[in-house]
Every structure is written in structure tokens, then in C-alpha cells.
Protein backbone atom coordinates (compact mmCIF):
# COMPACT_ATOMS: atom_id res chain seq x y z
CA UNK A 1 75.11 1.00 -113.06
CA UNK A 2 72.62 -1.91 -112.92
CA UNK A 3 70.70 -1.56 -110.19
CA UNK A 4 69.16 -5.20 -109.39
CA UNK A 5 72.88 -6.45 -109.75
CA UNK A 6 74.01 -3.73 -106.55
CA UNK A 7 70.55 -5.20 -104.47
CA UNK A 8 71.61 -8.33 -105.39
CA UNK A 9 75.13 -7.54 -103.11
CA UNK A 10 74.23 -5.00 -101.14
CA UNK A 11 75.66 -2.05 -102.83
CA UNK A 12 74.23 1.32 -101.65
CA UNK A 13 76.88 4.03 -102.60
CA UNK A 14 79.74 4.14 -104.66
CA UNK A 15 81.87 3.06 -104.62
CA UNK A 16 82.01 -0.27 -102.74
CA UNK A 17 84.75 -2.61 -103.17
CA UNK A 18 84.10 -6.37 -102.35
CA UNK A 19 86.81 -8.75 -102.11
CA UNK A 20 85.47 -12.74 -102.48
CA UNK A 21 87.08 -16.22 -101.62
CA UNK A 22 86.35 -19.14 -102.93
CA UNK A 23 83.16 -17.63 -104.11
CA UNK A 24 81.96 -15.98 -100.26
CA UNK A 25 82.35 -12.40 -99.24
CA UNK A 26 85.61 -11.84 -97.36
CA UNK A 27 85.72 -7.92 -96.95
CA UNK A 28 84.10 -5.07 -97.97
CA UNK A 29 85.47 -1.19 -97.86
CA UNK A 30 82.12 1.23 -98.80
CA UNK A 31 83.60 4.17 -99.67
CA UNK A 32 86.91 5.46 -101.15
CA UNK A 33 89.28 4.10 -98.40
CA UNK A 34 92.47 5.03 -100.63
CA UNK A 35 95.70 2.98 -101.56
CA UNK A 36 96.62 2.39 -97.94
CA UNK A 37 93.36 1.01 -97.14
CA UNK A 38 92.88 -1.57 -100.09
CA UNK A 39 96.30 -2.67 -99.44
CA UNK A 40 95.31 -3.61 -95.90
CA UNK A 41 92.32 -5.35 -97.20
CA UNK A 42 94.51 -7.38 -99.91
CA UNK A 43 96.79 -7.98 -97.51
CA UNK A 44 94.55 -9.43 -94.98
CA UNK A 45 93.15 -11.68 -97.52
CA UNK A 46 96.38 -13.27 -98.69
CA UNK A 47 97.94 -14.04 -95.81
């Protein structure tokens, strides 16, 4: 892992899933949140 690129967004643990629009930060889930929890996140986003 490159660690200047996870300061850079804010990454401290692993994992850390960030979702973007239109180049800004929409959500973020830090830690394993599982299937049903991405698919929120996702879901959120495209509506």
C-alpha cells in the first residue's frame, strides 16, 4: 500500500471504500461493511 496516496484521502485502516461523483467524495464505508452494506451505498448513489 502507498502510504502518501491513503494521507492524501484519508485512509487509516483497511479497508476503506470511497465512492466519488463527478470527481468529489460521495460516501465512504471504513471497514468491511459486507454485500448488504455496499449495496446500500451504490444504491444511494444512483438514485
Amino acid at each position: 500500500a502507498n502510504s502518501k496516496v491513503a494521507g492524501d484521502y484519508g485512509v487509516m485502516s483497511i479497508p476503506t471504500v470511497i465512492l466519488y461523483e463527478k470527481g468529489k467524495e460521495v460516501a465512504r464505508q471504513v471497514g468491511f461493511g459486507g454485500k448488504d452494506a455496499y449495496t446500500q451505498m451504490i444504491e444511494k448513489i444512483i438514485k
